[in-house]
Protein backbone atom coordinates (compact mmCIF):
# COMPACT_ATOMS: atom_id res chain seq x y z
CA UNK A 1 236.94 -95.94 -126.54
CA UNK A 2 234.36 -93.22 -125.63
CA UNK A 3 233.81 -90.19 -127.85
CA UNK A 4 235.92 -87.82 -126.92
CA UNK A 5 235.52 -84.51 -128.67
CA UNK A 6 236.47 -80.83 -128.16
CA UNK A 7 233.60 -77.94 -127.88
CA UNK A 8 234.41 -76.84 -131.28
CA UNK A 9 233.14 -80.23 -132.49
CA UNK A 10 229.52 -78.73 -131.66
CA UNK A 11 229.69 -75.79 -133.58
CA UNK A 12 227.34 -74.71 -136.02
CA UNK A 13 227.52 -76.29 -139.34
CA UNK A 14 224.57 -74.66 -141.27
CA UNK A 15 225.49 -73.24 -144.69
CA UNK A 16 225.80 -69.93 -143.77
CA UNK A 17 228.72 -70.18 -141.34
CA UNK A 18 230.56 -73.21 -142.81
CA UNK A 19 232.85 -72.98 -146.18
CA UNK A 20 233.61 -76.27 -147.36
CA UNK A 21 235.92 -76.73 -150.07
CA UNK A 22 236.87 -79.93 -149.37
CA UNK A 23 237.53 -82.47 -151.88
CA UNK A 24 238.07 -80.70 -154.92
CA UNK A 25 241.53 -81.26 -155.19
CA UNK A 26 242.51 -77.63 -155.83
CA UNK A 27 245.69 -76.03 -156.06
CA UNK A 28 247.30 -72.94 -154.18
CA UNK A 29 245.93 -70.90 -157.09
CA UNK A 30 242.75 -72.23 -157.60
CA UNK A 31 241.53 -71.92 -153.81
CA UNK A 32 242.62 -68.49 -153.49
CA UNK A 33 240.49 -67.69 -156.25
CA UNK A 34 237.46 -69.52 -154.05
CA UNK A 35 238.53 -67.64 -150.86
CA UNK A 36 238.36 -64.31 -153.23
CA UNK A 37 234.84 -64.95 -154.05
CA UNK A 38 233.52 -65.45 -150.42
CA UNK A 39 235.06 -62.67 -148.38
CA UNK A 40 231.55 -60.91 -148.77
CA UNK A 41 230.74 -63.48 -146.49
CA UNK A 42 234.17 -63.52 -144.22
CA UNK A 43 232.10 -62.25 -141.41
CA UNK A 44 229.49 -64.91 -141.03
CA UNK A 45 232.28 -67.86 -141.79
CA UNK A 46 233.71 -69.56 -138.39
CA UNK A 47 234.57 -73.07 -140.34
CA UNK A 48 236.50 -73.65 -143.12
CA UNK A 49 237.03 -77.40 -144.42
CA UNK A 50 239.87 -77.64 -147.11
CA UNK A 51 240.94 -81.22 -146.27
CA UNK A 52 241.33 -83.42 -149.12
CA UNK A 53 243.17 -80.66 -151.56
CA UNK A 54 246.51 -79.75 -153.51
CA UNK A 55 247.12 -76.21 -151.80
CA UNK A 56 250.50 -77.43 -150.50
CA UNK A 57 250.45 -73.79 -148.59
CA UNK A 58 247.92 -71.83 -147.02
CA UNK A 59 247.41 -68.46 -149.11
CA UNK A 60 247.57 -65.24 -146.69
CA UNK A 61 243.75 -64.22 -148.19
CA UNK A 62 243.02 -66.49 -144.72
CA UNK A 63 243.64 -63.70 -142.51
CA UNK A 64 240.81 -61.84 -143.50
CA UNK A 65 238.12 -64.46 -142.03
CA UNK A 66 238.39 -62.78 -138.64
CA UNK A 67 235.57 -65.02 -137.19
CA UNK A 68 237.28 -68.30 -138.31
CA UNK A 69 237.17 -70.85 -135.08
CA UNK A 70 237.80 -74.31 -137.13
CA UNK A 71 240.25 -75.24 -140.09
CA UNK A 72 240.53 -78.34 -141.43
CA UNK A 73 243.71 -78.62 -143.97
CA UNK A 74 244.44 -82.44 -143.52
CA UNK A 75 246.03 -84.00 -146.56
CA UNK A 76 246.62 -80.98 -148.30
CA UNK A 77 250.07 -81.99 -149.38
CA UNK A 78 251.23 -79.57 -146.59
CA UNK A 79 255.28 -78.78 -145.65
CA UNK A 80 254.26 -75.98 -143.81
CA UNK A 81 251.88 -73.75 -141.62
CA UNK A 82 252.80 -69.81 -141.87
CA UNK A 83 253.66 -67.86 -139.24
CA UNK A 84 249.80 -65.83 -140.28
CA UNK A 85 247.99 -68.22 -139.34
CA UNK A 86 248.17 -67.45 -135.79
CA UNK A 87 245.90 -64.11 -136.80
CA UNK A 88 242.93 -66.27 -136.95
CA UNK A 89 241.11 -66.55 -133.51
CA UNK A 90 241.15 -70.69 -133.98
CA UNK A 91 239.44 -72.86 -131.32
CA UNK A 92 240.66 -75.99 -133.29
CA UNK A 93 243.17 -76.97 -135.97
CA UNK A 94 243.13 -80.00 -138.04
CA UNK A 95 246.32 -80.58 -139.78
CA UNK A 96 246.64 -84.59 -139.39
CA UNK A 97 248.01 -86.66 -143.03
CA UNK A 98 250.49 -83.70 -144.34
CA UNK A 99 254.39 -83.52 -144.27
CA UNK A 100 255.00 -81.20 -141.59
CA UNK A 101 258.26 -81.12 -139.72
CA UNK A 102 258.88 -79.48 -136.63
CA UNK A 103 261.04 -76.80 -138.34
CA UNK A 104 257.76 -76.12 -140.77
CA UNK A 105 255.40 -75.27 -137.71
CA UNK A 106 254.39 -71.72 -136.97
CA UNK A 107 256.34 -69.57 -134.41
CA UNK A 108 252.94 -67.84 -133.87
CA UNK A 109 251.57 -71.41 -132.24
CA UNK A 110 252.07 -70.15 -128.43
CA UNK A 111 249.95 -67.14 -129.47
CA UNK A 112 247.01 -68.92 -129.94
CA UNK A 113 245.82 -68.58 -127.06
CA UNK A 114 242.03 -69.96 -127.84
CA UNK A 115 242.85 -72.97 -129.24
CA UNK A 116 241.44 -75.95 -127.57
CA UNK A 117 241.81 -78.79 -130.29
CA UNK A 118 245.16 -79.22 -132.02
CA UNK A 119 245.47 -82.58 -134.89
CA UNK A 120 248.99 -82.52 -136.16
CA UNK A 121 248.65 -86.81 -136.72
CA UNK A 122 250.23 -88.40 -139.52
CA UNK A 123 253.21 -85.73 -139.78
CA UNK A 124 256.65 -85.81 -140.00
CA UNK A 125 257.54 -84.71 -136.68
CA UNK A 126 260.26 -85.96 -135.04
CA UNK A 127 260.13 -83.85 -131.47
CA UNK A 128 257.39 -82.68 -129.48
CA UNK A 129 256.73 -79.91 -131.10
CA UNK A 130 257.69 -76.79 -128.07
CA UNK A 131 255.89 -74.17 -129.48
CA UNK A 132 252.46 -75.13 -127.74
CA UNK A 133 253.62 -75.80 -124.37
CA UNK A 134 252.35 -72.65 -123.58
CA UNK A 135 248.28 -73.31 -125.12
CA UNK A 136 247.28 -73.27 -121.26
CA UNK A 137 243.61 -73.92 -122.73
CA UNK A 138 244.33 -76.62 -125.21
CA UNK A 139 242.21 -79.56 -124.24
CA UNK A 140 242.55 -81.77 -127.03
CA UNK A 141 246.14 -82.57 -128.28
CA UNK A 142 246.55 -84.92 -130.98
CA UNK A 143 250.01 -85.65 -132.71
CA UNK A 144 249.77 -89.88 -132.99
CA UNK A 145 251.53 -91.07 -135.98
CA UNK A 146 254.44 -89.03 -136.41
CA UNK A 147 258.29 -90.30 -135.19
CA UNK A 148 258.17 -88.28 -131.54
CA UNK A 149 260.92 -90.01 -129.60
CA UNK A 150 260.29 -88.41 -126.12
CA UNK A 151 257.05 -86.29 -124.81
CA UNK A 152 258.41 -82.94 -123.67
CA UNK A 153 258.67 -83.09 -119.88
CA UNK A 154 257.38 -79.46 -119.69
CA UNK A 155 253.75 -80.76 -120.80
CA UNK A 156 252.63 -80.41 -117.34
CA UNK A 157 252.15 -76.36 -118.05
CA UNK A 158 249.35 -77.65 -120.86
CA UNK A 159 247.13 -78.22 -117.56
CA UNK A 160 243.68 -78.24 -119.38
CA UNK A 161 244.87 -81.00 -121.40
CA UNK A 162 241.54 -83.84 -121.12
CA UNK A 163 242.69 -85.94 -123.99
CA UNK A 164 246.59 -86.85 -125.03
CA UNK A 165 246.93 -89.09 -127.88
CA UNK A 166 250.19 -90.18 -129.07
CA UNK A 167 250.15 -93.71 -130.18
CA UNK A 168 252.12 -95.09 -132.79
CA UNK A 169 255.44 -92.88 -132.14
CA UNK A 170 258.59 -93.89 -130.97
CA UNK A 171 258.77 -93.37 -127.68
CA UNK A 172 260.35 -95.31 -124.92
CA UNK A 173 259.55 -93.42 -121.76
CA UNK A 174 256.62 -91.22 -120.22
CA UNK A 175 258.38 -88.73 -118.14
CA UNK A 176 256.65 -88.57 -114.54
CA UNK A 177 255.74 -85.12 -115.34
CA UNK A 178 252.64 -86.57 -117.13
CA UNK A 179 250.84 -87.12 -113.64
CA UNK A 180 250.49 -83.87 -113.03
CA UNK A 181 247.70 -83.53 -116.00
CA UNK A 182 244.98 -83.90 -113.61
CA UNK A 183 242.16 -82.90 -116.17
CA UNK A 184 243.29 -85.65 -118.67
CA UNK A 185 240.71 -88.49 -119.43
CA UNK A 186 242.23 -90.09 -122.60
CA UNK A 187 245.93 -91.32 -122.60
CA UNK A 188 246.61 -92.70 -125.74
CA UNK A 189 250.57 -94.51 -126.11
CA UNK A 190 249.78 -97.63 -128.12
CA UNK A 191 252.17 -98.55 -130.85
CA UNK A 192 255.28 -97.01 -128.90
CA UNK A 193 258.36 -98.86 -127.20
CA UNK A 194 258.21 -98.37 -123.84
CA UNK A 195 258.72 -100.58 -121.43
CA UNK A 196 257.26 -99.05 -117.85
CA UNK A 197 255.31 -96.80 -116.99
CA UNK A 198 255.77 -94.00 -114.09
CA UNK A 199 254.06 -94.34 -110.97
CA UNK A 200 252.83 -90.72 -111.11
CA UNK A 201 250.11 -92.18 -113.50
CA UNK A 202 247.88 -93.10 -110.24
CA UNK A 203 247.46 -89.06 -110.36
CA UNK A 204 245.46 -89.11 -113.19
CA UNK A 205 242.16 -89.10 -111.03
CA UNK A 206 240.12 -88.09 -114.04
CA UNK A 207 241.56 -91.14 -116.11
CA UNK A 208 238.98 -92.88 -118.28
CA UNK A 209 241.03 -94.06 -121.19
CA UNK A 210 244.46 -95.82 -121.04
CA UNK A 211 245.39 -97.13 -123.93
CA UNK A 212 249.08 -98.95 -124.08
CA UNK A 213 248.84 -101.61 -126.39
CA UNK A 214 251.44 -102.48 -129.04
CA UNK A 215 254.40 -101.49 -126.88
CA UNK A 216 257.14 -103.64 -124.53
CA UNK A 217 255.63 -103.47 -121.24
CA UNK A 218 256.34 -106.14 -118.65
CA UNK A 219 254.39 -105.02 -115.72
CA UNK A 220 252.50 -102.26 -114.61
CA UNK A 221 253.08 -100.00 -111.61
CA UNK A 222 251.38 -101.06 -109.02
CA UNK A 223 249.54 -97.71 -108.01
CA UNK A 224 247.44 -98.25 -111.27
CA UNK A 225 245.09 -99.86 -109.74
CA UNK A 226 244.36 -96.39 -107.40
CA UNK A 227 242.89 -95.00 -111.05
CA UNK A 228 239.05 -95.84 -109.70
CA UNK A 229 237.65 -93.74 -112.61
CA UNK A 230 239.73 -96.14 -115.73
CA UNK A 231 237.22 -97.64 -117.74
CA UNK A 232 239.24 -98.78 -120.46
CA UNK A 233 242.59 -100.49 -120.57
CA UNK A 234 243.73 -101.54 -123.73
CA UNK A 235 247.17 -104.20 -123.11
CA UNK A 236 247.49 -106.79 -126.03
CA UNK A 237 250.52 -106.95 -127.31
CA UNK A 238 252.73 -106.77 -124.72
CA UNK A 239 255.36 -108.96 -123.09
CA UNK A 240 253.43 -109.21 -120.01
CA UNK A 241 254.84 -111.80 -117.76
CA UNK A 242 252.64 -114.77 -118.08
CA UNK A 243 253.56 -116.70 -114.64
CA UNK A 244 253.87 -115.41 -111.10
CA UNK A 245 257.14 -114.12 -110.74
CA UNK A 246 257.90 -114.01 -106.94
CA UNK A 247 261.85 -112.82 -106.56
CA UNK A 248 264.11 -111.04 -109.19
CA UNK A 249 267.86 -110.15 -109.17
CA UNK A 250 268.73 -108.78 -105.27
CA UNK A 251 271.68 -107.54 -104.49
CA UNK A 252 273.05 -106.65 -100.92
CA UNK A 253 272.42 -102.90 -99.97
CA UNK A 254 275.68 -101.11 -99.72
CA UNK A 255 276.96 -99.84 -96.39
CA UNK A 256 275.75 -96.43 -96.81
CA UNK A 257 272.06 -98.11 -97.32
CA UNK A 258 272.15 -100.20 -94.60
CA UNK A 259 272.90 -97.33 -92.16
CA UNK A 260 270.45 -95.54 -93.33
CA UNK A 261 267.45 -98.03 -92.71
CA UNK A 262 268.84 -97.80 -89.49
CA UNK A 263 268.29 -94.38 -89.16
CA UNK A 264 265.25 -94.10 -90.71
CA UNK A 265 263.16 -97.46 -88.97
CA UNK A 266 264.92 -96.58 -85.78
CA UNK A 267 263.59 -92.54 -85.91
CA UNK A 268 267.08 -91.01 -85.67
CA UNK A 269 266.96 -87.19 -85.56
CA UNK A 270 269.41 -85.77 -87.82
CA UNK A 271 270.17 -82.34 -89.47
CA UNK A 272 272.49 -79.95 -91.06
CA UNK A 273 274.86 -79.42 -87.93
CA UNK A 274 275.68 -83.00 -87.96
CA UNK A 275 275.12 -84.14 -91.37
CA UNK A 276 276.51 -82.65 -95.06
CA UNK A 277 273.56 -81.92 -97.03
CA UNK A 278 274.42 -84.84 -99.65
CA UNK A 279 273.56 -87.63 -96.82
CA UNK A 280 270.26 -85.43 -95.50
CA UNK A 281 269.09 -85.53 -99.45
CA UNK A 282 270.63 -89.24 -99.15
CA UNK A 283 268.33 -89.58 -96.12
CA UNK A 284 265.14 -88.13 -97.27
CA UNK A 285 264.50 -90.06 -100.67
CA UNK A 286 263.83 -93.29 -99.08
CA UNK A 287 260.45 -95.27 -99.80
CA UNK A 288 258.62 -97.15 -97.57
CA UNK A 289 257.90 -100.66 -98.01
CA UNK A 290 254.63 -101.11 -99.45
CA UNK A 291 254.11 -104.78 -97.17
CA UNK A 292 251.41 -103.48 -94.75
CA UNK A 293 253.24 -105.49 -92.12
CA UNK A 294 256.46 -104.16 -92.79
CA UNK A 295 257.80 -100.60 -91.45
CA UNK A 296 261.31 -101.28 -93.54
CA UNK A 297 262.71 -98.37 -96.35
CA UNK A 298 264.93 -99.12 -99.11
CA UNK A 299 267.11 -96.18 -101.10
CA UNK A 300 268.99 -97.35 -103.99
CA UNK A 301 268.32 -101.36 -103.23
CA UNK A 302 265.11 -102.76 -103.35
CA UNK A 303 263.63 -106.56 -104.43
CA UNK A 304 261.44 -106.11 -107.58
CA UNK A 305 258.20 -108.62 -107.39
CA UNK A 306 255.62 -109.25 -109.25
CA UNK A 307 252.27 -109.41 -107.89
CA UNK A 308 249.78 -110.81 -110.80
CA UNK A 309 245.87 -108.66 -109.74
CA UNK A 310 242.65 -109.73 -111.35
CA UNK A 311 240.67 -107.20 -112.80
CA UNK A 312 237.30 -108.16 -113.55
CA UNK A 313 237.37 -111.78 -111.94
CA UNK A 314 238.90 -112.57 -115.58
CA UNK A 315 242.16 -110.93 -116.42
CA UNK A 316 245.31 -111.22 -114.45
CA UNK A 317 247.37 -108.30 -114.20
CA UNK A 318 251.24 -108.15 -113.45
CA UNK A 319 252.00 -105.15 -111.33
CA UNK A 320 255.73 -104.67 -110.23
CA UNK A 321 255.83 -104.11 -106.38
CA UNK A 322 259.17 -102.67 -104.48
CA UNK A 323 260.03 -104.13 -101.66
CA UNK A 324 263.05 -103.63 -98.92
CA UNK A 325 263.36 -107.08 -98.53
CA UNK A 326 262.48 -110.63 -100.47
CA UNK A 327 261.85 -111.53 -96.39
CA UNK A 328 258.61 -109.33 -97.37
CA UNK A 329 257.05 -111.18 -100.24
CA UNK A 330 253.75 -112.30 -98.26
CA UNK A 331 253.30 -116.46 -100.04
CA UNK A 332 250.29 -116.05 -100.26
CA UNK A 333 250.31 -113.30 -103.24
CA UNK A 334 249.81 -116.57 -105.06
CA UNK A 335 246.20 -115.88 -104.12
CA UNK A 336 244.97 -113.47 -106.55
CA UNK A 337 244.25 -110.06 -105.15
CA UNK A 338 240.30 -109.51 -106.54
CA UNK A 339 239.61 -105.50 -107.55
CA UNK A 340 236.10 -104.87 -108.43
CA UNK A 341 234.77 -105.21 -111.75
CA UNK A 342 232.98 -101.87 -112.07
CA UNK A 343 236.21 -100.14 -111.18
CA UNK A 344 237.33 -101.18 -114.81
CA UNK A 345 235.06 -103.21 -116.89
CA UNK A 346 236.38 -103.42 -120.33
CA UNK A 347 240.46 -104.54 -120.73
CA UNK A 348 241.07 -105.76 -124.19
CA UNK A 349 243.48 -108.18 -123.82
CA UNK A 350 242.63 -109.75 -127.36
């Protein structure tokens, strides 16, 4: 996977702005007694590294470093980040490898309006955590490892978002919502349960990264393959289909459907005088087949098929198709469909 780093990854290190006290397994006591001793120098300080210590809390002498841009506090025995801590003008917090909840997370968190980088991996957080839906600069969001059972479908407002990591959770769906992250490069769900993907993914023109291994996915949607920019796919261990699957369960379209594909292929006007607003709605959700030769809709019925794409001239791809019609399925999607091998050139399969 490429590097992908936030701006404050870049900032100066030399001696003079950077106070680490990392590694010295100190207690709550004991580093406020080391903070004491260098608020001569608050001014000049803009990182502070205490990763690697006993502190269990963070002791309120923080507030005076005024200048502070990056803390790192990873396992620090953590069970909770004060409500202070949003005084300090951070541009990134590391917090990953502690035991916070989402109860033990600052209120202050949607103040923070400067943050770009936020690590809370390796918690004990069981919900997205709704305090930092409103970081409209965050660009770097990383909360992998915890037991998140659903991303908040609100993330859309974190708009600056370029990298989204949350493998090795417990989720089972990625709300639709997601597409709308147009800056996002990295989309990391590995390790997970879910079992399809939304088709609002193929919005994610700035996509680079999508990693989904370790999860129970079946197919992709087909629209993936409109992400020119994805240069990494990660799918091993998944229950991809392994044979062409050309027809699943169909069952006849109701009544109401059926009239409605009449309408629609047939270029019935209709409005509000004639029509309740239920059968308009009804009317308007329909989806065109996506066989080029076929001008059919579908509503609530639809044949599911499998069409297997090869990436690379070397790995065959299952992405799930809707159709109006198993009259649609062209025989000759036996023939692999061939995408070009620059569009992405590593999938790890293995």
């Amino acid at each position: 996977m490429e590097n992908y780093t936030s701006d404050s990854s870049d900032s100066d290190s030399s001696s003079s702005k950077t106070l680490d006290l990392s590694y010295l397994m100190l207690d709550t006591e004991l580093l406020d007694q080391h903070l004491s001793e260098a608020t001569k120098d608050v001014e000049q300080i803009e990182t502070l590294l205490l990763h690697q210590n006993r502190i269990g809390t963070i002791p309120s002498i923080i507030m005076r470093f005024n200048n502070l841009q990056t803390l790192d506090i990873s396992n620090c025995n953590l069970t909770q980040l004060p409500d202070y801590i949003g005084k300090c003008p951070l541009t990134c917090l590391v917090a990953k490898q502690n035991y916070l909840t989402n109860e033990s997370l600052p209120k202050t968190f949607g103040t923070m309006m400067g943050l770009r980088e936020l690590n809370l991996s390796g918690n004990r957080l069981e919900e997205f955590p709704s305090q930092i839906l409103s970081l409209s600069t965050l660009k770097y969001l990383y909360l992998g490892g915890n037991t998140i059972k659903e991303i908040n479908k609100e993330i859309w407002k974190m708009e600056k978002l370029q990298v989204l990591s949350m493998g090795g959770n417990r989720l089972t769906e990625v709300p639709s919502t997601v597409g709308r992250l147009i800056s996002l490069q990295a989309l990391i769900l590995c390790d997970n349960m879910l079992e399809n993907l939304p088709r609002s993914i193929a919005n994610l023109k700035n996509l680079k990264s999508l990693l989904l291994h370790k999860n129970r996915l079946k197919t992709l949607p087909t629209e993936i393959i409109n992400l020119r920019g994805l240069t990494e796919l990660s799918l091993r261990d998944n229950p991809l289909v392994v044979r062409f699957v050309s027809d699943m369960t169909h069952n006849p379209p109701t009544l109401l459907e059926v009239t409605a594909r009449i309408i629609k292929t047939s270029s019935i006007n209709y409005d509000n005088v004639n029509l309740p607003k239920t059968l308009i709605d009804y009317l308007n959700s329909g989806h065109h087949c996506v066989n080029p030769k076929c001008q059919g809709v579908f509503f609530d019925n639809r044949v599911e098929h499998v069409k297997f794409v090869d990436f690379c001239g070397k790995y065959r791809l299952p992405l799930l198709q809707y159709l109006c019609s198993s009259k649609c399925i062209d025989p000759r999607d036996d023939e692999e469909e061939i995408v070009s091998g620059a569009m992405i050139r590593k999938v790890l399969l293995g």
